[in-house]
N, C-alpha and C. Protein backbone atom coordinates (compact mmCIF):
# COMPACT_ATOMS: atom_id res chain seq x y z
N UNK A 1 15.66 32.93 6.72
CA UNK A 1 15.88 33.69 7.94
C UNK A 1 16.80 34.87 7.64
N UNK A 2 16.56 35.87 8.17
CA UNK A 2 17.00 37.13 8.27
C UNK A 2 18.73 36.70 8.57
N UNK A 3 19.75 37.95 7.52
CA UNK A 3 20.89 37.40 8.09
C UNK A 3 21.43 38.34 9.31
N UNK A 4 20.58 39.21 9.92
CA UNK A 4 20.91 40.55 10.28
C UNK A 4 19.68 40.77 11.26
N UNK A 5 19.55 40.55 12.76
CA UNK A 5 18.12 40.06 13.15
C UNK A 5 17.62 41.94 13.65
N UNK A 6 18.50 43.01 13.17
CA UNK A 6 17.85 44.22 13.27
C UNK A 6 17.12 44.42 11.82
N UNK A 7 17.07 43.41 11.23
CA UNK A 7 16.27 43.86 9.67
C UNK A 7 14.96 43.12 9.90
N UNK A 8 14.09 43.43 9.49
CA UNK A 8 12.77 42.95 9.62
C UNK A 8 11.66 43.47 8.14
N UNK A 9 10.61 42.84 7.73
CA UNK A 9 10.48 43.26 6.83
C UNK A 9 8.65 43.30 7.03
N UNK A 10 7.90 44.23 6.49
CA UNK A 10 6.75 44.82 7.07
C UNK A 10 5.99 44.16 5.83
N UNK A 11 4.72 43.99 5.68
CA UNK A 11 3.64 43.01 4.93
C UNK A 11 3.52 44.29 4.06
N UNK A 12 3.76 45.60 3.83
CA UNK A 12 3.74 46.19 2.44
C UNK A 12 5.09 45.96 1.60
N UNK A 13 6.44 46.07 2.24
CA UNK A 13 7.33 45.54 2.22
C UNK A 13 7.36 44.07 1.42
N UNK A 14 6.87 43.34 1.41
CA UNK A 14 6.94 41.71 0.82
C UNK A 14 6.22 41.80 -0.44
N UNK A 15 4.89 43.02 0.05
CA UNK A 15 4.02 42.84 -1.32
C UNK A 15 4.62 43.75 -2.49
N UNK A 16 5.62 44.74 -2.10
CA UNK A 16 6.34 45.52 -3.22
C UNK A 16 6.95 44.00 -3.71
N UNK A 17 7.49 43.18 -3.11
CA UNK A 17 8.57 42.18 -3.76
C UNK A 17 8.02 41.51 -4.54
N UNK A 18 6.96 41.33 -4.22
CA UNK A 18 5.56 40.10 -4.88
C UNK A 18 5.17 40.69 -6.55
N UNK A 19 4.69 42.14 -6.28
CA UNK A 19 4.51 43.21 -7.11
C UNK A 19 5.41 42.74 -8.69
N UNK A 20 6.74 42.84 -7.86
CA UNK A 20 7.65 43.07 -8.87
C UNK A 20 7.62 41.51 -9.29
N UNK A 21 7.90 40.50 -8.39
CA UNK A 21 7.84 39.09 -9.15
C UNK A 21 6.68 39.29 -10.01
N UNK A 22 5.79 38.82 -10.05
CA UNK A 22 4.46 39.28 -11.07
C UNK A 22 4.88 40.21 -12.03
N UNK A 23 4.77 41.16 -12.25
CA UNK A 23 5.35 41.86 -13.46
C UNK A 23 6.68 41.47 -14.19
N UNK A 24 6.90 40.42 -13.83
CA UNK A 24 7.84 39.82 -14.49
C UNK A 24 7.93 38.50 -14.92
N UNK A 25 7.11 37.84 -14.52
CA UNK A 25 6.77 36.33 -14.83
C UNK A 25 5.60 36.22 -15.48
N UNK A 26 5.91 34.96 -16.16
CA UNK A 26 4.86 34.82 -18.00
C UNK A 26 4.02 33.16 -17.18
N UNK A 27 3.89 32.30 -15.99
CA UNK A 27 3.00 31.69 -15.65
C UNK A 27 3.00 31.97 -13.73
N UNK A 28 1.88 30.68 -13.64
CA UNK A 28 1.03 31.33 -12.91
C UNK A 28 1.77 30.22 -11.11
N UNK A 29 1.62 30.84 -10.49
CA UNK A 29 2.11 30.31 -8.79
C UNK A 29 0.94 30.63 -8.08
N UNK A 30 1.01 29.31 -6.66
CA UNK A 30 -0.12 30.13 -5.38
C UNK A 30 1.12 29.26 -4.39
N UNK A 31 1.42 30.65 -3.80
CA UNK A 31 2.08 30.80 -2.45
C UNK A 31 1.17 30.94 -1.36
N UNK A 32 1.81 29.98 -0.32
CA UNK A 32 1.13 29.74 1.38
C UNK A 32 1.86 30.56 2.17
N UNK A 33 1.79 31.60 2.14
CA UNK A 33 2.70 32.08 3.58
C UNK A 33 2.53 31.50 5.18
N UNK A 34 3.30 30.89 5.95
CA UNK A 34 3.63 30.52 7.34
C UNK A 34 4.33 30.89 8.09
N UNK A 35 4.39 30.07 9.39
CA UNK A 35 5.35 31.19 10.05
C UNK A 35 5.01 32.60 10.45
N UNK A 36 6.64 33.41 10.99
CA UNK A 36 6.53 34.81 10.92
C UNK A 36 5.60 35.49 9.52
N UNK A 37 5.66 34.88 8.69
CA UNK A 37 5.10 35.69 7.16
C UNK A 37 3.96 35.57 7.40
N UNK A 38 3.08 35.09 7.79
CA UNK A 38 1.76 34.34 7.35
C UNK A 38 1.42 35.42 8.80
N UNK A 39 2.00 35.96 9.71
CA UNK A 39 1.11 36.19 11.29
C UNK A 39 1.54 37.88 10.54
N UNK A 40 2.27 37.98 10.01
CA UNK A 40 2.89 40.05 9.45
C UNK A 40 1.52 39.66 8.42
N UNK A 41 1.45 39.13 7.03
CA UNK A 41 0.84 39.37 6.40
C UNK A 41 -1.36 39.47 7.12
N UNK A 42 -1.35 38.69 8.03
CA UNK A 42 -2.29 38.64 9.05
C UNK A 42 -2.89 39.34 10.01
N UNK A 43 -1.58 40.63 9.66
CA UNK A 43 -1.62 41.56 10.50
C UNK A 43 -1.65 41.10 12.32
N UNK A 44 -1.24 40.08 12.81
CA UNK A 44 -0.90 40.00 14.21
C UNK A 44 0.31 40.21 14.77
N UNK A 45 1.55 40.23 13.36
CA UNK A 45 2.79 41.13 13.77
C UNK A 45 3.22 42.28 12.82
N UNK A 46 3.82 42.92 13.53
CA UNK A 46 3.89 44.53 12.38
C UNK A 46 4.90 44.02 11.23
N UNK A 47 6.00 43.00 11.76
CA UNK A 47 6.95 42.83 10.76
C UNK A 47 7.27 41.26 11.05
N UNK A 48 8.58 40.97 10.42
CA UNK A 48 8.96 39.47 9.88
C UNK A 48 10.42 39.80 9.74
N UNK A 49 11.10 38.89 10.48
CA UNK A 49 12.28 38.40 9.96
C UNK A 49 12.88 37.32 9.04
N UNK A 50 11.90 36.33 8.99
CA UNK A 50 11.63 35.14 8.29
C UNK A 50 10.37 35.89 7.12
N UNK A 51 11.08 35.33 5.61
CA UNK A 51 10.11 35.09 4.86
C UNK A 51 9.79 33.14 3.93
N UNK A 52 8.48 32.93 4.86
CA UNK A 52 8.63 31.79 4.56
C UNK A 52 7.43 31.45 3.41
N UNK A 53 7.30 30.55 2.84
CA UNK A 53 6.22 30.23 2.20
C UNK A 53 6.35 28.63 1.65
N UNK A 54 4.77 28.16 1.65
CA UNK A 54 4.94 26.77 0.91
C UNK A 54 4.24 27.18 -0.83
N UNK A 55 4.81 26.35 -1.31
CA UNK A 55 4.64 25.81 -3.01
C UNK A 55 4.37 24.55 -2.69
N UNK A 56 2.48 24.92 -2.89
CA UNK A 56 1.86 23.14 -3.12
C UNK A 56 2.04 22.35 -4.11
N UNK A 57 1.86 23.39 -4.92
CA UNK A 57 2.19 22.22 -6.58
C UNK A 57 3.42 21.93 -6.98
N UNK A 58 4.03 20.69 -6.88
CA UNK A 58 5.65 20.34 -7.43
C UNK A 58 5.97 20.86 -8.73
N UNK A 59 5.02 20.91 -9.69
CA UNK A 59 5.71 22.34 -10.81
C UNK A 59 5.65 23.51 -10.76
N UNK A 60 4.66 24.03 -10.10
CA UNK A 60 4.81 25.35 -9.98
C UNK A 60 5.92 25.71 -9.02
N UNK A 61 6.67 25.00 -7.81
CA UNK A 61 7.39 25.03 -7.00
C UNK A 61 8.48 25.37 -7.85
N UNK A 62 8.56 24.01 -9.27
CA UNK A 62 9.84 23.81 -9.70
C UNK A 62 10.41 25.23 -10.79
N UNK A 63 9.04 25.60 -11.00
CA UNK A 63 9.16 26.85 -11.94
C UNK A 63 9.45 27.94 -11.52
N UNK A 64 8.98 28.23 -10.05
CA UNK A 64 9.33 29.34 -9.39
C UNK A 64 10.83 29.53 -9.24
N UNK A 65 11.61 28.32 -8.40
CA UNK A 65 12.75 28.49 -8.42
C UNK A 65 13.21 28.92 -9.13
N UNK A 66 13.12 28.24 -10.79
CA UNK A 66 14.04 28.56 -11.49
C UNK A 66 14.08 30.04 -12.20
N UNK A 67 12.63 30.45 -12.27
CA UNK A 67 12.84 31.91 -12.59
C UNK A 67 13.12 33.10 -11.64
N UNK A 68 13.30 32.45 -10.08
CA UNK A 68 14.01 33.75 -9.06
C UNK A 68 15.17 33.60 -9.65
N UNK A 69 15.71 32.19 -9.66
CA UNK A 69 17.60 32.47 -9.80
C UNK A 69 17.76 33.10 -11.18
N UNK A 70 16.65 32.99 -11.99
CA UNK A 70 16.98 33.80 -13.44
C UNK A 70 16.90 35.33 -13.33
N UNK A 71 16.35 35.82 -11.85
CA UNK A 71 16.50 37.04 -11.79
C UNK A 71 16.84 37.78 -10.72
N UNK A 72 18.03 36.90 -10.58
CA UNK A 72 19.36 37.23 -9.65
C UNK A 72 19.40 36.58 -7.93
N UNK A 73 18.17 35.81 -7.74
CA UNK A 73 18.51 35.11 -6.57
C UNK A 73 19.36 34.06 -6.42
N UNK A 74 20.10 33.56 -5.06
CA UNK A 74 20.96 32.66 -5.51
C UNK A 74 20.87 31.76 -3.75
N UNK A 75 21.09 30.56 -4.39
CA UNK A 75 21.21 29.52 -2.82
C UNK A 75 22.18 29.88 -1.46
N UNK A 76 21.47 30.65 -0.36
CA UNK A 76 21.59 30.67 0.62
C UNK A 76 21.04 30.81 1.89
N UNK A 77 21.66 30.16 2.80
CA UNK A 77 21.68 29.63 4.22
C UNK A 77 20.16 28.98 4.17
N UNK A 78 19.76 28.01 3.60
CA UNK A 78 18.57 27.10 3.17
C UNK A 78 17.57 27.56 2.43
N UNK A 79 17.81 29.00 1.75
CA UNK A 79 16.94 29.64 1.24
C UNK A 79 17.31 30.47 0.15
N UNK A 80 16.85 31.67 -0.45
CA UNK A 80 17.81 32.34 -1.60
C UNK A 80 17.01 33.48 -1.31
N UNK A 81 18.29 34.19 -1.77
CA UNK A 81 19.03 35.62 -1.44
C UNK A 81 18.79 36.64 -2.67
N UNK A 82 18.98 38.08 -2.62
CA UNK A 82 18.76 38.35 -3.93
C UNK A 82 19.87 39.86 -3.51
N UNK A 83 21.11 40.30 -4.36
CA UNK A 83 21.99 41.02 -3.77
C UNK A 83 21.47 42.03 -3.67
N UNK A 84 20.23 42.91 -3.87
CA UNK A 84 20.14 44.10 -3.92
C UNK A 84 19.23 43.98 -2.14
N UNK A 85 18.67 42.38 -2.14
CA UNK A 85 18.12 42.97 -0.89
C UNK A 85 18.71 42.04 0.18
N UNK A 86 20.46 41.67 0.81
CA UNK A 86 21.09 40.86 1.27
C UNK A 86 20.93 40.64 2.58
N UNK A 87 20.01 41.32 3.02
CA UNK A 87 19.46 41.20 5.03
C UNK A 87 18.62 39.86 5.26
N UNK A 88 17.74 39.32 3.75
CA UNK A 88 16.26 38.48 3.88
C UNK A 88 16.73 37.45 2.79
N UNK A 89 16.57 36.34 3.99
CA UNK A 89 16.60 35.05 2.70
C UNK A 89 14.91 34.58 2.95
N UNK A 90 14.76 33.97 1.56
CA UNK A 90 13.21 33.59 1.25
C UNK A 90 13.41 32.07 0.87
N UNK A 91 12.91 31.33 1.95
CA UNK A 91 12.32 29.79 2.04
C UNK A 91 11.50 29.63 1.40
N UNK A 92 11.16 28.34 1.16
CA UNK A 92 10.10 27.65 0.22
C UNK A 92 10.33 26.36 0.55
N UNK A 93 8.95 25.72 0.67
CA UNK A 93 8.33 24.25 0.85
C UNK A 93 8.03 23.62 -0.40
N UNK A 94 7.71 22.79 -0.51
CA UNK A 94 6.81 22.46 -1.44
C UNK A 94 6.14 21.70 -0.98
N UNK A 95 5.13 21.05 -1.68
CA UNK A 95 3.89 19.80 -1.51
C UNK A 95 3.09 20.67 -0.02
N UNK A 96 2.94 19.20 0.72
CA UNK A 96 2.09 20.04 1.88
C UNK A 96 2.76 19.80 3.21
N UNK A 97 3.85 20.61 3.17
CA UNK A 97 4.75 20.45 4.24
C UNK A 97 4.75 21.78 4.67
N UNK A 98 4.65 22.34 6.31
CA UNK A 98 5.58 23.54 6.89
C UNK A 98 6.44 22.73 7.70
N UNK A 99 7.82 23.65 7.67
CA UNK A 99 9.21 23.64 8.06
C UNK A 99 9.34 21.78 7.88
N UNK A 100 9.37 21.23 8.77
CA UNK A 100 9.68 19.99 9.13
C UNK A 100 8.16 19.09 9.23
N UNK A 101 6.96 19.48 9.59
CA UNK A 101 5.90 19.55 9.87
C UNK A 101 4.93 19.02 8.47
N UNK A 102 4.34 17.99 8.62
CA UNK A 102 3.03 17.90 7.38
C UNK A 102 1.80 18.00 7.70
N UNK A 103 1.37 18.54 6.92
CA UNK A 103 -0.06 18.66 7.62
C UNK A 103 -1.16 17.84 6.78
N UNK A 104 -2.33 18.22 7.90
CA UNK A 104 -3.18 16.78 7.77
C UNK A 104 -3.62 17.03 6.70
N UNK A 105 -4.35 18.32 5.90
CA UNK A 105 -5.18 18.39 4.70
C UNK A 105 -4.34 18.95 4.13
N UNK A 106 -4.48 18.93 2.37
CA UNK A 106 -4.32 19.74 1.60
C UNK A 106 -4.39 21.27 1.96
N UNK A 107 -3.03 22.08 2.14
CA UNK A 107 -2.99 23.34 2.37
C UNK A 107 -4.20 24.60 0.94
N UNK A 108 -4.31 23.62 -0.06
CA UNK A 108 -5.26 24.82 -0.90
C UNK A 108 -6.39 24.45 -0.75
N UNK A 109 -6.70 23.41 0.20
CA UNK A 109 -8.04 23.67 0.51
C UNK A 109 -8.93 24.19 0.71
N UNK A 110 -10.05 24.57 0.68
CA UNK A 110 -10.68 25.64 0.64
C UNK A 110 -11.23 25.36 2.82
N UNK A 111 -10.82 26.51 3.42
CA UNK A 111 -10.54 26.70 4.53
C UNK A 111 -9.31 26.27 5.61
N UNK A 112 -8.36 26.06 4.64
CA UNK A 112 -7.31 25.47 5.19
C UNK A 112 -5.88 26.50 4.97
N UNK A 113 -6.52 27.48 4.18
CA UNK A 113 -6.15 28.98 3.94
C UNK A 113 -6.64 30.17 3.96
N UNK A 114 -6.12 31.25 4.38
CA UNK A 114 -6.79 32.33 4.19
C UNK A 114 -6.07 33.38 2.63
N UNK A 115 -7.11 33.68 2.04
CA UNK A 115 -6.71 34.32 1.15
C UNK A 115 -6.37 35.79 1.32
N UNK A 116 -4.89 35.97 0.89
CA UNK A 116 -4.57 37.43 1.29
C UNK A 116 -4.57 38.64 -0.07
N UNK A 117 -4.06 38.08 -0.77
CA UNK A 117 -4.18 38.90 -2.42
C UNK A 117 -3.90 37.85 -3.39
N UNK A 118 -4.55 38.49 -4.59
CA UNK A 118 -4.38 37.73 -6.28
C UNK A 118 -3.80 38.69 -6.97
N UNK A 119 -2.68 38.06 -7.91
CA UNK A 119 -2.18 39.44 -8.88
C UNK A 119 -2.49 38.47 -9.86
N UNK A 120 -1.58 39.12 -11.21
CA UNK A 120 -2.25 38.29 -12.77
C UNK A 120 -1.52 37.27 -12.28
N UNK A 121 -0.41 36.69 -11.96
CA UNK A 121 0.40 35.14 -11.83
C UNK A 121 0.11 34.93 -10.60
N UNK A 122 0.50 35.60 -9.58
CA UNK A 122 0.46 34.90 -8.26
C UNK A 122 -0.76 34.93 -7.50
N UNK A 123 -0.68 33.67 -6.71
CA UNK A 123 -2.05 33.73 -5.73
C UNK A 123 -1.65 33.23 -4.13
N UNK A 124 -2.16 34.62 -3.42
CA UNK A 124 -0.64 34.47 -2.05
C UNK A 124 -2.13 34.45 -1.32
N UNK A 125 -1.64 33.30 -0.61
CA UNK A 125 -2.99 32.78 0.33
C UNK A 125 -1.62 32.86 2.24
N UNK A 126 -2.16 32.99 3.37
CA UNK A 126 -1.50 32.12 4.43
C UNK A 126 -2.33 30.98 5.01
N UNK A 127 -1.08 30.38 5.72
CA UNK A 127 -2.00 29.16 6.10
C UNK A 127 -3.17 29.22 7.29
N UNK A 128 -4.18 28.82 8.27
CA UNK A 128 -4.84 28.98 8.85
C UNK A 128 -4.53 28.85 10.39
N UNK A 129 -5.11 30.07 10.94
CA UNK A 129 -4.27 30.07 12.33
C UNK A 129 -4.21 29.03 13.03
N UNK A 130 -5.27 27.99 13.15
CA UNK A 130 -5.08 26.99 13.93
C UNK A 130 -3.61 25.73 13.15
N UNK A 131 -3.16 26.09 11.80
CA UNK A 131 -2.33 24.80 11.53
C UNK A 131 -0.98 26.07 12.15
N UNK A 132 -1.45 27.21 12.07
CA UNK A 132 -0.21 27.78 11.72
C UNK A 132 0.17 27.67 13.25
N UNK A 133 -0.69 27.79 14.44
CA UNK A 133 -0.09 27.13 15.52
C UNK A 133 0.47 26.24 15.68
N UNK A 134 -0.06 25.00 15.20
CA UNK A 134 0.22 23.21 15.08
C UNK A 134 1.81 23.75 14.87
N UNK A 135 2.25 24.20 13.42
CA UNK A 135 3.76 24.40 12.37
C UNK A 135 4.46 24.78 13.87
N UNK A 136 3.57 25.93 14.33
CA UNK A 136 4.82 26.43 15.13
C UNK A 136 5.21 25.58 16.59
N UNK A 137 4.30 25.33 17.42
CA UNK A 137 4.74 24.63 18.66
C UNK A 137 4.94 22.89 18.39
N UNK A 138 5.07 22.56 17.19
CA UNK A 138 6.01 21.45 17.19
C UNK A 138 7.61 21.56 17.11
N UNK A 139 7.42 22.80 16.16
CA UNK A 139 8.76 23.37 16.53
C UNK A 139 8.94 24.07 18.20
N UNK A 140 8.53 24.74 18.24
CA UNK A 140 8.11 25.05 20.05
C UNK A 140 9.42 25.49 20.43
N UNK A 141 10.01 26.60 19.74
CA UNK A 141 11.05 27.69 20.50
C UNK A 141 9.92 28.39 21.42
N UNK A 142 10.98 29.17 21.75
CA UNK A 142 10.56 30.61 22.79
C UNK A 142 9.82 31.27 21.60
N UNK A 143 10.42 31.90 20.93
CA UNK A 143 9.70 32.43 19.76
C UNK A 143 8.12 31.99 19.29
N UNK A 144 8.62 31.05 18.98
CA UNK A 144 7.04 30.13 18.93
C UNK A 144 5.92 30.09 19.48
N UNK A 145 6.53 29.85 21.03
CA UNK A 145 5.31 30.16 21.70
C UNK A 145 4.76 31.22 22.30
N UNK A 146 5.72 32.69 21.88
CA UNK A 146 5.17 33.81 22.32
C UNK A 146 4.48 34.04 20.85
N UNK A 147 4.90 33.66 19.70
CA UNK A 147 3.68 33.77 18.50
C UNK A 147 2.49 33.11 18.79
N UNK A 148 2.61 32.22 19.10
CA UNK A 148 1.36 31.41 19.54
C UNK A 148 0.53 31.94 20.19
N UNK A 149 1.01 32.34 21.75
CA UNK A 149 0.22 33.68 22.28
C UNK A 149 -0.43 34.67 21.23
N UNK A 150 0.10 35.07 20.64
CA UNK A 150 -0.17 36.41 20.02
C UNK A 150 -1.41 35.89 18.88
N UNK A 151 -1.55 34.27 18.46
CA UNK A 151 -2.60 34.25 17.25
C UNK A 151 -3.87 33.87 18.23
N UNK A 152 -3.06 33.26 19.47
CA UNK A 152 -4.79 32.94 20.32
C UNK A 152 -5.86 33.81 20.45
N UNK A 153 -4.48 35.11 20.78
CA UNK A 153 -5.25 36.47 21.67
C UNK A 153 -6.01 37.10 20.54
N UNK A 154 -5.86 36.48 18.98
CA UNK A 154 -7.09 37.47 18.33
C UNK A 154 -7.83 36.61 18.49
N UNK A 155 -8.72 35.71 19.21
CA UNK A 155 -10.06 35.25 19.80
C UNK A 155 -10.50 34.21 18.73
N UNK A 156 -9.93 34.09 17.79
CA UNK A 156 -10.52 33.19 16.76
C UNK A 156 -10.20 31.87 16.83
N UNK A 157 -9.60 31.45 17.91
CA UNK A 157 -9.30 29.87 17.84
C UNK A 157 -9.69 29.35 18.87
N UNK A 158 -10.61 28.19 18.81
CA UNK A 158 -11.40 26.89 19.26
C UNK A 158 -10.36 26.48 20.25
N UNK A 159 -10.14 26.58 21.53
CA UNK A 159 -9.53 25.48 22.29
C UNK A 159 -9.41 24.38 22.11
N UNK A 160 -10.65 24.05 22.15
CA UNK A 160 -10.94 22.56 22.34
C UNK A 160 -11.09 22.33 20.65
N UNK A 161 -11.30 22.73 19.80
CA UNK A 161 -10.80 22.25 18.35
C UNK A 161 -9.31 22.09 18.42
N UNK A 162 -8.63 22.85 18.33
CA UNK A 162 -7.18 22.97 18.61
C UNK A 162 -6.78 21.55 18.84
N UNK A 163 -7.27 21.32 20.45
CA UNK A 163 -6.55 20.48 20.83
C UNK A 163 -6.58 18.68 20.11
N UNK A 164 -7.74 18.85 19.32
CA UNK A 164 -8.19 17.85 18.70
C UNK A 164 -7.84 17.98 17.39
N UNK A 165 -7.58 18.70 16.98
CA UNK A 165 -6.51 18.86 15.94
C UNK A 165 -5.02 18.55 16.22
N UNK A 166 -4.36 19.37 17.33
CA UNK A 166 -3.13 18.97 17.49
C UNK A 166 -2.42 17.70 17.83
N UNK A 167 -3.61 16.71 18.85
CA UNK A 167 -3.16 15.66 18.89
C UNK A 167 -3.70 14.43 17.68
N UNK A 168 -4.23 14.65 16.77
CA UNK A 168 -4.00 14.23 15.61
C UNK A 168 -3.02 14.23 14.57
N UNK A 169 -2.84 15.56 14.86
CA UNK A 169 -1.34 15.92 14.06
C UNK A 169 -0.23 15.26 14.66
N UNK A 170 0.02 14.96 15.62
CA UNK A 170 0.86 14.76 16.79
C UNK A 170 1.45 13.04 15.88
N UNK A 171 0.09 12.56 15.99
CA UNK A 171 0.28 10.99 15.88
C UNK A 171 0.86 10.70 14.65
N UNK A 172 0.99 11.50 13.41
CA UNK A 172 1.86 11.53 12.53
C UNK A 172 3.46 11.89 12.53
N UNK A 173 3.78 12.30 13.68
CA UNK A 173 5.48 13.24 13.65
C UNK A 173 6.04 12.31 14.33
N UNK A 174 7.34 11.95 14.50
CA UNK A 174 8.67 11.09 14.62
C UNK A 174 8.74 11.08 16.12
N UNK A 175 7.98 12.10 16.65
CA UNK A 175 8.13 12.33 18.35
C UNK A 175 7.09 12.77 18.54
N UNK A 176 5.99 11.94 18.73
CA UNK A 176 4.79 12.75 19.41
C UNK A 176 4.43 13.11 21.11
N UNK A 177 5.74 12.45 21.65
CA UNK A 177 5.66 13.28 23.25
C UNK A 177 6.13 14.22 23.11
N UNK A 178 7.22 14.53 22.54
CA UNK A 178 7.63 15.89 22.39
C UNK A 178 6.49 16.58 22.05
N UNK A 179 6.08 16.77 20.63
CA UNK A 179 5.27 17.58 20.57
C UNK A 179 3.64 17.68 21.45
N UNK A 180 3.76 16.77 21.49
CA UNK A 180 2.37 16.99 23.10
C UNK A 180 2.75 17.54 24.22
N UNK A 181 3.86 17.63 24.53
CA UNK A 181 4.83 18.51 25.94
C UNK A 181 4.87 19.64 25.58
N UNK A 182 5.10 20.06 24.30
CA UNK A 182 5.47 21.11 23.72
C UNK A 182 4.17 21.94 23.80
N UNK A 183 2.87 21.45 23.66
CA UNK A 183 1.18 22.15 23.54
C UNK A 183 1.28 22.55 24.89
N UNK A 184 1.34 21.22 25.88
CA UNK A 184 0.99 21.05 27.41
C UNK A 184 1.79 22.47 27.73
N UNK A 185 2.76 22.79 27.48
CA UNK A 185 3.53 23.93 28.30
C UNK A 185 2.73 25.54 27.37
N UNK A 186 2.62 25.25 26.04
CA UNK A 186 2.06 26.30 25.56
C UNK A 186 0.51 26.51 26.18
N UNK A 187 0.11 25.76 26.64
CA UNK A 187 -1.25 25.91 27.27
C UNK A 187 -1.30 26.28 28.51
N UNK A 188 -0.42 26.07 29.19
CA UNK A 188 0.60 26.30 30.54
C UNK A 188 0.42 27.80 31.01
N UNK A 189 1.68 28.59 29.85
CA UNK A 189 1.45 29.62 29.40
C UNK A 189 0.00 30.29 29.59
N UNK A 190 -1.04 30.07 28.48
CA UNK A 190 -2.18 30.56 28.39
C UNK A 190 -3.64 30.44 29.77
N UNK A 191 -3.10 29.67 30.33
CA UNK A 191 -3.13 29.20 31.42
C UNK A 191 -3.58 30.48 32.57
N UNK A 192 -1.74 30.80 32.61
CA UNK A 192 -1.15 31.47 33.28
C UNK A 192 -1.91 32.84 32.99
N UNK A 193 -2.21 33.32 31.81
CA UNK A 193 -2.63 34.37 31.73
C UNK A 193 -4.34 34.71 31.33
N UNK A 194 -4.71 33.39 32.44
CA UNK A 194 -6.56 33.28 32.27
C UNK A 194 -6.71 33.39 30.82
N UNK A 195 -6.31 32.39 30.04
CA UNK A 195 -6.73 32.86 28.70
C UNK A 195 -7.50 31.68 28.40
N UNK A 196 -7.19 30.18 29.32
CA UNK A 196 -8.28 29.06 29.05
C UNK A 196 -8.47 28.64 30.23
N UNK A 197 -9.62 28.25 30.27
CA UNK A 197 -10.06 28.03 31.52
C UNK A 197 -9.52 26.63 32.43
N UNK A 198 -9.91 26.39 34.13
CA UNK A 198 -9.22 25.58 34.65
C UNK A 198 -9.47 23.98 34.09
N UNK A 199 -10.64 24.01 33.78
CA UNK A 199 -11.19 22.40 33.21
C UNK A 199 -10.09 22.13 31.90
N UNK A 200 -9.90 22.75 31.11
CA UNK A 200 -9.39 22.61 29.88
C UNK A 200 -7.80 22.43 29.74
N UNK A 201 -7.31 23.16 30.78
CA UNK A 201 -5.58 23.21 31.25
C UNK A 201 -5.92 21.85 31.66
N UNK A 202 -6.54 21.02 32.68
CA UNK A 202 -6.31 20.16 33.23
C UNK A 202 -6.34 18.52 32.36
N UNK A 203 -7.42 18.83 31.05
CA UNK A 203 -7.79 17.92 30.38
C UNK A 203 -6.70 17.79 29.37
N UNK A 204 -6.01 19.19 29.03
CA UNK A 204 -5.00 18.92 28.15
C UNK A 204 -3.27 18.22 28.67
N UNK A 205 -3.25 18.36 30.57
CA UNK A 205 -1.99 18.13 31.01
C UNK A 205 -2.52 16.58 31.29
N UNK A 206 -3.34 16.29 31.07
CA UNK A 206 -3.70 14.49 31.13
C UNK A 206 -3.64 13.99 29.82
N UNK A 207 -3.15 14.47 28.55
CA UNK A 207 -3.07 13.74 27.36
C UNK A 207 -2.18 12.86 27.37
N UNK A 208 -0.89 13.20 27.75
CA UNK A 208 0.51 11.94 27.93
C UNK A 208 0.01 11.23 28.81
């Protein structure tokens, strides 16, 4: 997370950073961007305050680390920092986890990502709008669910897949009323702004 929330960082912006990792590293990574990163690089937001990403493979995860801090990043506020660019800390997952969140398939699945660019080492995929909803409204800030808004409104996501996805996902997490309250109100929302119809609001506020 951004330490400075007037800094924000734009999807050409990340790929200069990417650029330069690659020209400098001797093996090979595939980064998941999520989150704010994954909706900028997606082009549904102009910029990012959060740069997040998962590392599926536990060595390539373990290798990455160690060659940022070999070239000057260092552990902070849950993420690492690099002094020349001190506004943006850069998160990392590993295995098949976002934030707190696991998801049901293998994130390198083939449709369980969208592929954004390949350089000679890296392979920067984001995750798919419908999980990248799931990641976010289990977490379910304000934030969240005005992103959420914003991936519906590019027309590409299944309601009624969604919702059969989400409450699957649901039955795996530590609190699954929460996160079913958490949809119910984001649907609420969409609701509100004729974006799903009345049958479907009603079928989803009868899940609890």
């Amino acid at each position: 997370m951004a330490s400075n929330k007037k800094y924000r960082l734009t999807g050409d912006d990340l790929m200069l950073t990417l650029d330069n990792w690659d020209s400098l590293m001797n093996f090979n990574t595939r980064l998941i961007a999520c989150g704010g990163t994954a909706m900028t690089l997606l082009n549904i937001k102009d910029s990012t305050k959060d740069i997040d990403f998962v590392v599926p493979v536990e060595n390539e995860y373990k290798r990455l680390m160690k060659f940022l801090k070999q070239i000057g990043y260092h552990d902070a506020g849950g993420g690492l920092q690099h002094p020349d660019d001190p506004n943006f800390i850069y998160q990392f997952w590993s295995g098949n986890r976002v934030f707190t969140t696991n998801l049901l398939d293998p994130i390198l699945d083939q449709g369980k990502h969208i592929v954004v660019k390949e350089w000679r080492h890296i392979y920067l995929g984001a995750i798919n709008l419908m999980d990248l909803i799931i990641t976010k409204m289990f977490r379910g800030t304000s934030v969240d669910i005005s992103d959420c808004i914003a991936i519906f409104m590019t027309g590409e996501i299944d309601a009624e897949k969604l919702l059969v996805r989400y409450r699957k996902a649901a039955q795996y997490d530590l609190k699954p009323d929460k996160v079913m309250n958490n949809f119910i109100y984001f649907i609420e929302k969409l609701f509100e702004k004729q974006m799903v119809a009345d049958e479907f609001f009603k079928k989803v506020k009868s899940c609890l």
